[in-house]
PDB file of N, CA and C in Angstrom:
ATOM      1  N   UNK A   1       5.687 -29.868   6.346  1.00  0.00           N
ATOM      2  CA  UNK A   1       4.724 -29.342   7.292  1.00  0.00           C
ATOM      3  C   UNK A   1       5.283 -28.106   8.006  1.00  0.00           C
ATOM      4  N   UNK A   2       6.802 -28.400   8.235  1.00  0.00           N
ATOM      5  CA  UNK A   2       7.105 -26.695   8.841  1.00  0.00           C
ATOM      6  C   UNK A   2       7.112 -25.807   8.140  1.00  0.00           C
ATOM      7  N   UNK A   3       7.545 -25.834   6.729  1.00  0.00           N
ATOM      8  CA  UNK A   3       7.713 -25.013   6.178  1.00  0.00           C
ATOM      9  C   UNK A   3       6.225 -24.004   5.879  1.00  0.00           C
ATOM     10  N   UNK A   4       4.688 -24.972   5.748  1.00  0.00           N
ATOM     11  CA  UNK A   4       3.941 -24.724   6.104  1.00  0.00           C
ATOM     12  C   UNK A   4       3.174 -23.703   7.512  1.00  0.00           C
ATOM     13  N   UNK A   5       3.868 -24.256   7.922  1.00  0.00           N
ATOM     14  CA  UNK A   5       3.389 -23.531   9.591  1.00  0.00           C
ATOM     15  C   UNK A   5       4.562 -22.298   9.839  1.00  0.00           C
ATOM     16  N   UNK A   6       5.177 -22.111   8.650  1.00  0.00           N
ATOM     17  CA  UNK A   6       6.051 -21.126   8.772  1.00  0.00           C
ATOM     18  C   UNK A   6       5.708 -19.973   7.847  1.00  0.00           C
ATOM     19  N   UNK A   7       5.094 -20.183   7.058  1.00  0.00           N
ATOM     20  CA  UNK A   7       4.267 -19.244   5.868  1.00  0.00           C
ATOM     21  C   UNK A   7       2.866 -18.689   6.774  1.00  0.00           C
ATOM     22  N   UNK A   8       2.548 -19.834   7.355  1.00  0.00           N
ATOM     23  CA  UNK A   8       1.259 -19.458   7.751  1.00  0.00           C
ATOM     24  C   UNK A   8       1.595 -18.292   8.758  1.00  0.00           C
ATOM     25  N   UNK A   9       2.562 -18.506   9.817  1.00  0.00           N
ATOM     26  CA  UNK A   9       2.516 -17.860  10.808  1.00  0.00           C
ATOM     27  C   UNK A   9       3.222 -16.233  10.371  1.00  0.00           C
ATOM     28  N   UNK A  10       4.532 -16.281   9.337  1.00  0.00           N
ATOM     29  CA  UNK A  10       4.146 -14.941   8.867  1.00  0.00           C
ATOM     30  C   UNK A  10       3.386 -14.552   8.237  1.00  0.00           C
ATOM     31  N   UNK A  11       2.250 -14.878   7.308  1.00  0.00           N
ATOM     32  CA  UNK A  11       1.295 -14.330   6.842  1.00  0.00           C
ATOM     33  C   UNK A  11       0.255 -13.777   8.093  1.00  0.00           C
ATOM     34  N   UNK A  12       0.294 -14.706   9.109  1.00  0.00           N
ATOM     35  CA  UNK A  12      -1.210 -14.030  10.078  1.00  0.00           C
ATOM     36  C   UNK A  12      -0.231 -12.679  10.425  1.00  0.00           C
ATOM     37  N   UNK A  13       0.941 -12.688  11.076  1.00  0.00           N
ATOM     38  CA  UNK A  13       1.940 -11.796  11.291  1.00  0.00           C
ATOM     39  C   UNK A  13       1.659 -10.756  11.122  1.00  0.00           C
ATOM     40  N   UNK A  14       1.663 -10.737   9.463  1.00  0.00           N
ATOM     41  CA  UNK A  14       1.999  -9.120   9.192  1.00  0.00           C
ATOM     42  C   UNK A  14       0.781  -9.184   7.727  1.00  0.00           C
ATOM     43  N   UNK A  15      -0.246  -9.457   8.106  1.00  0.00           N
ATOM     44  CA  UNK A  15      -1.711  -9.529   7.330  1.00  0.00           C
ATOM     45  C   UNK A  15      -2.599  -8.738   8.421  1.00  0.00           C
ATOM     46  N   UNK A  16      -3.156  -8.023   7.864  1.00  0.00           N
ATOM     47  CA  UNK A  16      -4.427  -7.105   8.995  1.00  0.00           C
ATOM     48  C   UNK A  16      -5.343  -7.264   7.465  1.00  0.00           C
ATOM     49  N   UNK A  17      -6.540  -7.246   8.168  1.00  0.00           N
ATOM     50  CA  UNK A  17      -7.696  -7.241   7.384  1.00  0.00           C
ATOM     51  C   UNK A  17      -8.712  -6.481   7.420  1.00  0.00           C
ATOM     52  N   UNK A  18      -8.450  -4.776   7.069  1.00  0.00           N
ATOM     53  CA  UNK A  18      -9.276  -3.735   7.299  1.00  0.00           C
ATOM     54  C   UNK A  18      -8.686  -2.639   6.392  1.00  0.00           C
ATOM     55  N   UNK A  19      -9.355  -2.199   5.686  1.00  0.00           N
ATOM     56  CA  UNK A  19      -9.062  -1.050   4.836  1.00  0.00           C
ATOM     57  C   UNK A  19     -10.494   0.275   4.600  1.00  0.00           C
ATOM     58  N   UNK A  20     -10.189   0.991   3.543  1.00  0.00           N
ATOM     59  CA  UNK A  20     -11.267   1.860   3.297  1.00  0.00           C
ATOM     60  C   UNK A  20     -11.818   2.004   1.553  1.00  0.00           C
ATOM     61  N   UNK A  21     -12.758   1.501   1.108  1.00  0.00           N
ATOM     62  CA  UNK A  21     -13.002   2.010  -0.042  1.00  0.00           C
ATOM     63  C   UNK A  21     -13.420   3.080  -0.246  1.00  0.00           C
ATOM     64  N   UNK A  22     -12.726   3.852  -1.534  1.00  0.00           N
ATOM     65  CA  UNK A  22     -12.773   5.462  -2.264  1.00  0.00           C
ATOM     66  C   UNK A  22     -13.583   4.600  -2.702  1.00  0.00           C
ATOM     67  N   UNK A  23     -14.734   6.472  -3.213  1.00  0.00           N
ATOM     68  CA  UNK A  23     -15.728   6.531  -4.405  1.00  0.00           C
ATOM     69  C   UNK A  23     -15.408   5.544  -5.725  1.00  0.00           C
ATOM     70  N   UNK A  24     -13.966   5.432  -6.202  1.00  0.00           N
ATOM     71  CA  UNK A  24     -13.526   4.987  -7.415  1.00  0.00           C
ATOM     72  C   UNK A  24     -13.863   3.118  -7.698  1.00  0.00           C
ATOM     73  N   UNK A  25     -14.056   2.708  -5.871  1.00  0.00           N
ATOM     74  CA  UNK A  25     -14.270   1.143  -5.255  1.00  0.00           C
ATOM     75  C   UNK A  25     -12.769   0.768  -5.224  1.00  0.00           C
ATOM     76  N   UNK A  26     -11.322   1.648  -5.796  1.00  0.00           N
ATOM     77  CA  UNK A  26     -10.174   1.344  -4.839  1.00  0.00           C
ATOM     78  C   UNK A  26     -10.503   1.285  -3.580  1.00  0.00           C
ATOM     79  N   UNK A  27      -9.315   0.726  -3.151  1.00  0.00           N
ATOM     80  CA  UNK A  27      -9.033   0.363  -1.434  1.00  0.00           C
ATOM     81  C   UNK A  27      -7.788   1.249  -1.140  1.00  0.00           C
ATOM     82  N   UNK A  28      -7.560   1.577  -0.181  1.00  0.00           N
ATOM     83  CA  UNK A  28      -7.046   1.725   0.534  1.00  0.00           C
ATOM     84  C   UNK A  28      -6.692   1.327   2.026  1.00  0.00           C
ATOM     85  N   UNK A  29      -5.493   1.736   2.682  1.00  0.00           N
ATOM     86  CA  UNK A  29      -5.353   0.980   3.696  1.00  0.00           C
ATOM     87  C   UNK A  29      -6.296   1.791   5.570  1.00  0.00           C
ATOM     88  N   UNK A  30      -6.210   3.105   5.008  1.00  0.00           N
ATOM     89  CA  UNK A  30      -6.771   4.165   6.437  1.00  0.00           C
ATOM     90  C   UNK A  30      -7.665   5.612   5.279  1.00  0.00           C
ATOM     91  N   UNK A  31      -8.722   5.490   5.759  1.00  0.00           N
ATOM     92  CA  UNK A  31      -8.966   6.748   4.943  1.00  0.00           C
ATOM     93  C   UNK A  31      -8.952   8.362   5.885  1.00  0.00           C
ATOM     94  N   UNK A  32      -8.805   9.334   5.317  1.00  0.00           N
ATOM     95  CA  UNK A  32      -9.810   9.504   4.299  1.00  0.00           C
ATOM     96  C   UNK A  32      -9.073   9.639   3.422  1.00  0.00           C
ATOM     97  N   UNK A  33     -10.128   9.306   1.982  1.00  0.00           N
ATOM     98  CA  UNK A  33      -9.229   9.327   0.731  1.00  0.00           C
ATOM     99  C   UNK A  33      -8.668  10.462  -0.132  1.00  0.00           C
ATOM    100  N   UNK A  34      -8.212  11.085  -0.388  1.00  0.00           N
ATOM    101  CA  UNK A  34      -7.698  11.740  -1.382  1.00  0.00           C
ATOM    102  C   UNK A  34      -7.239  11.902  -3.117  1.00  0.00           C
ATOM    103  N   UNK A  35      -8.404  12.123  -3.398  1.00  0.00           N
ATOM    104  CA  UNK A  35      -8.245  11.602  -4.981  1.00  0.00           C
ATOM    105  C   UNK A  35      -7.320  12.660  -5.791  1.00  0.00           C
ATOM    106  N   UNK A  36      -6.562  11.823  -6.456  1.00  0.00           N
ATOM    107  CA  UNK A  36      -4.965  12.706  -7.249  1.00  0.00           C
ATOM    108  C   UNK A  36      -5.571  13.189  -8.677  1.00  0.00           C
ATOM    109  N   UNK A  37      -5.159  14.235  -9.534  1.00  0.00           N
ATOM    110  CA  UNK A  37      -5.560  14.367 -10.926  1.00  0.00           C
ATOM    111  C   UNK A  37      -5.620  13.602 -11.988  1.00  0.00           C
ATOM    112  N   UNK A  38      -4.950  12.067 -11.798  1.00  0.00           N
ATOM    113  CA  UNK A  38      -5.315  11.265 -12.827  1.00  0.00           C
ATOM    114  C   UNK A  38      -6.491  10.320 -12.208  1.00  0.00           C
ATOM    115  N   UNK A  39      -7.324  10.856 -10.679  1.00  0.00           N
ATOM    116  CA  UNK A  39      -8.703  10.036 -10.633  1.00  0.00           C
ATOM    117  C   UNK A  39      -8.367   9.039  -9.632  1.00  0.00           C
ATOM    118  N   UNK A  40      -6.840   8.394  -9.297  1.00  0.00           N
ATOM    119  CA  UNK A  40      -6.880   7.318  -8.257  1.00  0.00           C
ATOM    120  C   UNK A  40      -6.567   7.769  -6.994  1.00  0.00           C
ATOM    121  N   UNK A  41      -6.629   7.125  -6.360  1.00  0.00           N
ATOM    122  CA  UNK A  41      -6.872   7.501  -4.700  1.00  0.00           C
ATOM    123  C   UNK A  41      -5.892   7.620  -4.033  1.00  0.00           C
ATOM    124  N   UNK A  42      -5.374   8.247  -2.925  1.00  0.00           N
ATOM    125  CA  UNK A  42      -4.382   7.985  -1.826  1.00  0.00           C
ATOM    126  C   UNK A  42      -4.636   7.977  -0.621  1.00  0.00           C
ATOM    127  N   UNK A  43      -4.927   6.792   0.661  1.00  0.00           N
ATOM    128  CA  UNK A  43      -5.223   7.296   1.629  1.00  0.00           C
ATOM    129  C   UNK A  43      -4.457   7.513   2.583  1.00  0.00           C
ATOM    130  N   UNK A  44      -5.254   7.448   4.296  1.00  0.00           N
ATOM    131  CA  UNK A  44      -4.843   8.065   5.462  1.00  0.00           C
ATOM    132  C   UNK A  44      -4.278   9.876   4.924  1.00  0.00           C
ATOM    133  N   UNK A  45      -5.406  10.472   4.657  1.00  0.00           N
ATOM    134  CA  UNK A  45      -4.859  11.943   4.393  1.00  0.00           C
ATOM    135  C   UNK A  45      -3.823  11.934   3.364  1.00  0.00           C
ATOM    136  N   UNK A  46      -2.922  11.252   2.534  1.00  0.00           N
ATOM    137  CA  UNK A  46      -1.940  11.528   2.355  1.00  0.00           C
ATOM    138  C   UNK A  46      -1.935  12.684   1.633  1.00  0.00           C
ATOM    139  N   UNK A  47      -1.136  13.017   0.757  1.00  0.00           N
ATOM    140  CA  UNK A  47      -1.089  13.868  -0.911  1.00  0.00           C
ATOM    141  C   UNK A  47      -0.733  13.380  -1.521  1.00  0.00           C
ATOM    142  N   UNK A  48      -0.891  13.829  -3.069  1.00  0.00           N
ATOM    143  CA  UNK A  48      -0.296  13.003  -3.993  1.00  0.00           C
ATOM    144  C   UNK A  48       0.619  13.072  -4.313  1.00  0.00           C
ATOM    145  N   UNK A  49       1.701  12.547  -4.807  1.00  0.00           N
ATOM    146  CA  UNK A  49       3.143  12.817  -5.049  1.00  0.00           C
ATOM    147  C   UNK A  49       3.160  11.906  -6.702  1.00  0.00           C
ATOM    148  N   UNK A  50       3.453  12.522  -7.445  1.00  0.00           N
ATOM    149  CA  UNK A  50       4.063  11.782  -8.917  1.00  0.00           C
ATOM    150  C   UNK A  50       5.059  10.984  -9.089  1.00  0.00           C
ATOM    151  N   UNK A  51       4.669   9.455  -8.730  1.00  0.00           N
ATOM    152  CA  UNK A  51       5.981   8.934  -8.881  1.00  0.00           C
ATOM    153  C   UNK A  51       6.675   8.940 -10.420  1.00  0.00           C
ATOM    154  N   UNK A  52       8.181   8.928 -10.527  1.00  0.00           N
ATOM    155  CA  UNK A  52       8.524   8.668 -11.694  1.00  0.00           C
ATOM    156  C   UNK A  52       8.149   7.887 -12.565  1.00  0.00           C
ATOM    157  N   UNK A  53       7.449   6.592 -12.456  1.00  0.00           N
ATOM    158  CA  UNK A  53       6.248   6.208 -13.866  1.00  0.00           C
ATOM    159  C   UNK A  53       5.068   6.763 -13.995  1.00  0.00           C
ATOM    160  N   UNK A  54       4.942   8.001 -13.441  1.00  0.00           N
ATOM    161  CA  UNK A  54       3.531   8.857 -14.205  1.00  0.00           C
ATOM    162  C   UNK A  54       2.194   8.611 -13.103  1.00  0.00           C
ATOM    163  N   UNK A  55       2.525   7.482 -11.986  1.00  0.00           N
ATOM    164  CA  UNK A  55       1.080   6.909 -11.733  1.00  0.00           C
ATOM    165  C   UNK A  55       1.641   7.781 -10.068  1.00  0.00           C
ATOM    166  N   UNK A  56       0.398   7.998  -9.942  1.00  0.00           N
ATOM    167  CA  UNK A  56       0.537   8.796  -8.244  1.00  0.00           C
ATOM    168  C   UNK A  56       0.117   8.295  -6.647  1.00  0.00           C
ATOM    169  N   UNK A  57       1.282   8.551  -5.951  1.00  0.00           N
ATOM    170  CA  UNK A  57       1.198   7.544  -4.557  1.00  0.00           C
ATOM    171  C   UNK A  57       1.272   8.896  -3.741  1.00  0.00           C
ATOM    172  N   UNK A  58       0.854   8.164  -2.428  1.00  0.00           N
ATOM    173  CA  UNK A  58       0.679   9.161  -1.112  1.00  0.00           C
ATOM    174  C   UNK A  58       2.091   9.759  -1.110  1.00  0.00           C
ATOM    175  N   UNK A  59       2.109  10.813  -0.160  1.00  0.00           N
ATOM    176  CA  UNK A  59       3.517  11.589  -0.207  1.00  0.00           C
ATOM    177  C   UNK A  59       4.029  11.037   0.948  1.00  0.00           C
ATOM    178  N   UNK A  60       3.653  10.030   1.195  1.00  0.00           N
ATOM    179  CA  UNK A  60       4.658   9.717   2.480  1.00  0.00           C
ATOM    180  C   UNK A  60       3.968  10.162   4.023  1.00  0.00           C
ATOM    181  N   UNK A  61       4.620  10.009   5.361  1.00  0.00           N
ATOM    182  CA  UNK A  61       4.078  10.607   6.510  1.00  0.00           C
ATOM    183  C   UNK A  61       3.793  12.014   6.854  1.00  0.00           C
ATOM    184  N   UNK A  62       4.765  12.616   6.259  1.00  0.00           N
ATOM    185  CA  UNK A  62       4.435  14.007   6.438  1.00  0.00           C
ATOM    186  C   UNK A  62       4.367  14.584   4.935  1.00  0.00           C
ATOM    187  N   UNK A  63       4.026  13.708   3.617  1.00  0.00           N
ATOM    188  CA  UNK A  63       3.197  14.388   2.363  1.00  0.00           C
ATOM    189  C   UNK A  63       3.898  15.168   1.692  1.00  0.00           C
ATOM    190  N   UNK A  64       4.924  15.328   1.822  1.00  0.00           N
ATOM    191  CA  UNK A  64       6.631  15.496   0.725  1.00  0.00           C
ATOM    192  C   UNK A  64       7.600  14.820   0.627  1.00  0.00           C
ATOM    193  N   UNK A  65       7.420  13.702   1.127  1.00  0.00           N
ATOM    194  CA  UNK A  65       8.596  12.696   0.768  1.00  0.00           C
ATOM    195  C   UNK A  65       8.333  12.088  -0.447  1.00  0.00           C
ATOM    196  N   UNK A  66       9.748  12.080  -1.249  1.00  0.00           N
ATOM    197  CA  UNK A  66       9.428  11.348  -2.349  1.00  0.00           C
ATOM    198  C   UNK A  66       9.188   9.972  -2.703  1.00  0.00           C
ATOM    199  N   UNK A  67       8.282   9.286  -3.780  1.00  0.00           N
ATOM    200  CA  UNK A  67       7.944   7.964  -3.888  1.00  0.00           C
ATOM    201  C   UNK A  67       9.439   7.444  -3.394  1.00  0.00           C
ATOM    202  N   UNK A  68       9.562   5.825  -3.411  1.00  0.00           N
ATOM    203  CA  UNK A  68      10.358   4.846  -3.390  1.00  0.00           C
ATOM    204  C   UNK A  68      10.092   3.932  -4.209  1.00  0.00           C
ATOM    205  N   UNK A  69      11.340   3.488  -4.803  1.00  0.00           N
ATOM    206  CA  UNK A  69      11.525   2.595  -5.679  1.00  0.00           C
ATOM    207  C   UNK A  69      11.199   0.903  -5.430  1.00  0.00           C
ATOM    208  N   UNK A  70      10.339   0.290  -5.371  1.00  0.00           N
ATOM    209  CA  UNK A  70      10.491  -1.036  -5.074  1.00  0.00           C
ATOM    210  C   UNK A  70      11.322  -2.246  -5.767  1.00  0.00           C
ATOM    211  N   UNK A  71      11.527  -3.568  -5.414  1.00  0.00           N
ATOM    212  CA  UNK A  71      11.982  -4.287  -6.332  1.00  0.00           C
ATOM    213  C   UNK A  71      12.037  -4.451  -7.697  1.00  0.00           C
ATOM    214  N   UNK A  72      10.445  -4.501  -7.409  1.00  0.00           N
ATOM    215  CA  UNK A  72       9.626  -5.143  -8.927  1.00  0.00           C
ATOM    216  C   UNK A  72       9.892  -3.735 -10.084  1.00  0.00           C
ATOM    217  N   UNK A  73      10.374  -2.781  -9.886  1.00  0.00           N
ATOM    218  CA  UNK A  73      10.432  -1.724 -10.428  1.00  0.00           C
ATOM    219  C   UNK A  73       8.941  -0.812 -10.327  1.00  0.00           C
ATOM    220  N   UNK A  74       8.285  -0.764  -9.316  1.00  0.00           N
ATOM    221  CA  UNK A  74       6.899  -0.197  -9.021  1.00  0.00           C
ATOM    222  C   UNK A  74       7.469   1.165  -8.431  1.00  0.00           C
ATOM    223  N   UNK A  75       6.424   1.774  -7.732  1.00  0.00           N
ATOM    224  CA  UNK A  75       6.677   2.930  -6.947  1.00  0.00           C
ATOM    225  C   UNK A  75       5.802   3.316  -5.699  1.00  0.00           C
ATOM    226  N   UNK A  76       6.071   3.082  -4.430  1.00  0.00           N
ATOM    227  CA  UNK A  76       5.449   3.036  -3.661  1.00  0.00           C
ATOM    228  C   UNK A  76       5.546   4.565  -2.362  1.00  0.00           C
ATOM    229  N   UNK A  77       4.547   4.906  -1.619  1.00  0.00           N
ATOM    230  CA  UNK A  77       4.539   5.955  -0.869  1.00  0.00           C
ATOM    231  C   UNK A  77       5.707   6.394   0.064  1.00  0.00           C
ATOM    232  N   UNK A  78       6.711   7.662  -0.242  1.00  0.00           N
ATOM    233  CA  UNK A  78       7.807   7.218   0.638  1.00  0.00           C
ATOM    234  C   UNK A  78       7.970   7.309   2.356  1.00  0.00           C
ATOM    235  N   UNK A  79       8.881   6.924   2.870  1.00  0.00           N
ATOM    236  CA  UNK A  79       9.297   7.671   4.332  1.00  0.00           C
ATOM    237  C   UNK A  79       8.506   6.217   4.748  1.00  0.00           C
ATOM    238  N   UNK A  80       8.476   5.084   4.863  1.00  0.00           N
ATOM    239  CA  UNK A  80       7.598   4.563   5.603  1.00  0.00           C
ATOM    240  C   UNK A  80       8.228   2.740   5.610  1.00  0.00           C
ATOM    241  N   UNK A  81       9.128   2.568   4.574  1.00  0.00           N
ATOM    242  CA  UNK A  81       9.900   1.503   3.858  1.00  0.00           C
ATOM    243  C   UNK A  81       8.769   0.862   2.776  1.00  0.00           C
ATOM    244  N   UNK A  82       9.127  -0.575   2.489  1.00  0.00           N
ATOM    245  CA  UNK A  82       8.308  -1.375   1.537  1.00  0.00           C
ATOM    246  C   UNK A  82       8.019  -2.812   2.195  1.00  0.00           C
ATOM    247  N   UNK A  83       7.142  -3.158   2.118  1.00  0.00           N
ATOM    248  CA  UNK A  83       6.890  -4.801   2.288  1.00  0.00           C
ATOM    249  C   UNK A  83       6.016  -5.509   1.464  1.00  0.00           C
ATOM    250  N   UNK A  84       6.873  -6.725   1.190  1.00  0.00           N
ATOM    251  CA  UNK A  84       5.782  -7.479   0.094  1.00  0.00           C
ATOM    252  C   UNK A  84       4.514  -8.729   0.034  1.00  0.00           C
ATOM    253  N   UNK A  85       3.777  -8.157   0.204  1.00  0.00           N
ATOM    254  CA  UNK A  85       2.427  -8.973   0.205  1.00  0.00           C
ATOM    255  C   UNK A  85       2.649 -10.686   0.133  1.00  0.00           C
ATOM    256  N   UNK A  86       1.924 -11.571   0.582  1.00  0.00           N
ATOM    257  CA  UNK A  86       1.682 -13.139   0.317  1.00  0.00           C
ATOM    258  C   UNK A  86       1.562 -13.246  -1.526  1.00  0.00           C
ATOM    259  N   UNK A  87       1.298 -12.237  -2.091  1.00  0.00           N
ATOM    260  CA  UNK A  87       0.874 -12.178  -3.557  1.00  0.00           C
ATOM    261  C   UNK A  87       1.819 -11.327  -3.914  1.00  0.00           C
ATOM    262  N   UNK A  88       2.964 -11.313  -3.704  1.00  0.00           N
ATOM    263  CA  UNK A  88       4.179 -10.862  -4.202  1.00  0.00           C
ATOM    264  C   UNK A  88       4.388  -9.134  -4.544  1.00  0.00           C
ATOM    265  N   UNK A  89       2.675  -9.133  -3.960  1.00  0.00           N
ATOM    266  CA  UNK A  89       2.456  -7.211  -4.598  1.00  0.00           C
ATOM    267  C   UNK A  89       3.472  -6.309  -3.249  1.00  0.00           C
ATOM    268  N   UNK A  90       4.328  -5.501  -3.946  1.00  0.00           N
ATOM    269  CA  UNK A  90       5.069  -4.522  -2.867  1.00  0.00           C
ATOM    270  C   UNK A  90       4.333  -3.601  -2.445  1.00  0.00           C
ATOM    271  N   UNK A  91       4.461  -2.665  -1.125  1.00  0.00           N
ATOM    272  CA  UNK A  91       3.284  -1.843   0.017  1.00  0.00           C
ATOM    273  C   UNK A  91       4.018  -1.139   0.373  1.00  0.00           C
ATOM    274  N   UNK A  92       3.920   0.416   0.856  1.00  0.00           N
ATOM    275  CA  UNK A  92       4.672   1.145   1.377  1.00  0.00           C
ATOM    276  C   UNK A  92       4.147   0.833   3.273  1.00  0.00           C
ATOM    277  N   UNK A  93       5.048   0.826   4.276  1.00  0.00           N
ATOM    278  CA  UNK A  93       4.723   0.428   5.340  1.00  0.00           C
ATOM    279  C   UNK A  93       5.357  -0.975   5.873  1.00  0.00           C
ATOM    280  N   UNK A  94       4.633  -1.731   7.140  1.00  0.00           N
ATOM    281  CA  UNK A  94       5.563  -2.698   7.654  1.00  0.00           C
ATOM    282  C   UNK A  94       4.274  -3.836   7.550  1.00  0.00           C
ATOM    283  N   UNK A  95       3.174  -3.438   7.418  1.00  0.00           N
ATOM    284  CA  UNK A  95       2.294  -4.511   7.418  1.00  0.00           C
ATOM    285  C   UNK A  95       1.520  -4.345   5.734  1.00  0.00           C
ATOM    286  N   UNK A  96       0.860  -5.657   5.648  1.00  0.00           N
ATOM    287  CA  UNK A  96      -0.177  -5.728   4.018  1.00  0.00           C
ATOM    288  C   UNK A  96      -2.007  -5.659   4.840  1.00  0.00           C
ATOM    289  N   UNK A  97      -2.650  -4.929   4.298  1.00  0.00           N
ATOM    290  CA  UNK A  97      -3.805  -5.010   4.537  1.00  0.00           C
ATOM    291  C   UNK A  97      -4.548  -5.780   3.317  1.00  0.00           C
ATOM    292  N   UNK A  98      -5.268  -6.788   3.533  1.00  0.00           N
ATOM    293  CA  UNK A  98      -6.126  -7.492   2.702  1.00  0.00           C
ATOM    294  C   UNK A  98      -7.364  -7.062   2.136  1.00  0.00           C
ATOM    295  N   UNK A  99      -7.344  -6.189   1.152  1.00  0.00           N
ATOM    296  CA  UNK A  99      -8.808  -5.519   0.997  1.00  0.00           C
ATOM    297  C   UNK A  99      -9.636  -6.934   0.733  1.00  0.00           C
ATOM    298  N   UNK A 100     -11.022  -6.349   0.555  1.00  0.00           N
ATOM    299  CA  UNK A 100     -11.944  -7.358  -0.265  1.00  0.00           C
ATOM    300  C   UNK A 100     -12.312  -8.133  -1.168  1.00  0.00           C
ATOM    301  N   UNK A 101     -11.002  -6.990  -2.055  1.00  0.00           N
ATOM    302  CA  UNK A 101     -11.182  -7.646  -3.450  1.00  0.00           C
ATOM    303  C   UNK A 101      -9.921  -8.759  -3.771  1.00  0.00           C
ATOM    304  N   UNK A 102      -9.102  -8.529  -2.613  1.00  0.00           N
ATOM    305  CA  UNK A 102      -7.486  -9.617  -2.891  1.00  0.00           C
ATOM    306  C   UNK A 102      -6.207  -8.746  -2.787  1.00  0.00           C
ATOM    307  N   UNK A 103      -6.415  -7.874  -3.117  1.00  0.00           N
ATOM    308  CA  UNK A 103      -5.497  -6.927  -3.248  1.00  0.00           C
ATOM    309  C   UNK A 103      -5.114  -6.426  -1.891  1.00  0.00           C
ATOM    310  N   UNK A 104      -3.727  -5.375  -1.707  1.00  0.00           N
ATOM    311  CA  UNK A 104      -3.259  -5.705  -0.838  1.00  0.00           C
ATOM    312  C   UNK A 104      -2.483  -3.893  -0.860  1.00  0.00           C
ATOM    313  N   UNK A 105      -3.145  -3.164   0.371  1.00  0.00           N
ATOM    314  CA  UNK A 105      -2.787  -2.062   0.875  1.00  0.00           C
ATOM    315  C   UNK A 105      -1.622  -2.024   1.702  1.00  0.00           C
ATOM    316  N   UNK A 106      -0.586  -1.028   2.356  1.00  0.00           N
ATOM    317  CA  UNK A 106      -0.087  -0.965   3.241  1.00  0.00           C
ATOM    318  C   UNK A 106      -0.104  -0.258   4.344  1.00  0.00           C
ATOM    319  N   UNK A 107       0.398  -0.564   5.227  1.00  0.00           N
ATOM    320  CA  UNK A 107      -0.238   0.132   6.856  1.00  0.00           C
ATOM    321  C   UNK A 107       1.071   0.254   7.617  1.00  0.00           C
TER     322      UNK A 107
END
């Protein structure tokens, strides 16, 4: 039972439940969105930055910092750290936003 009431209480923690859907019906965590040349989105203003597997994340707070490497070997928005979702998905930022669909933005 604690161990229970111990999941629960970091999940309410560091779970916010508000994001923005792009035209594409991605989520994001703050818009407005910014769509990159391969079509997917980046929000809160960011830019796009090319992470080293080809797929493109926000540039970070001030939009030239380079991606970051996560655990899982992903690539997430830099300058901001990483945190990993209740669903094991990694987020650039200190909190997971819960879009609609399950998936899981960072803020």
């Amino acid at each position: 039972m604690k161990k229970l009431l111990l999941v629960l209480a970091f999940f309410v923690s560091n779970v916010s439940f508000a994001s923005t859907m792009c035209p594409n019906g991605q989520f994001v965590s703050s818009g407005p969105c910014t769509m990159c040349p391969d079509g997917s989105f980046v929000g809160g203003g960011q830019r796009c930055v090319m992470a080293p597997d080809g797929r493109f994340v926000g540039g970070g707070n001030n939009g030239m910092q380079a991606p970051v490497m996560t655990p899982n070997g992903g690539f997430v928005s830099g300058g901001s750290g990483t945190t990993m979702c209740p669903n094991g998905q990694f987020v650039a930022g200190s909190r997971c936003v819960m879009n609609p669909d399950g998936s899981f933005s960072g803020r």
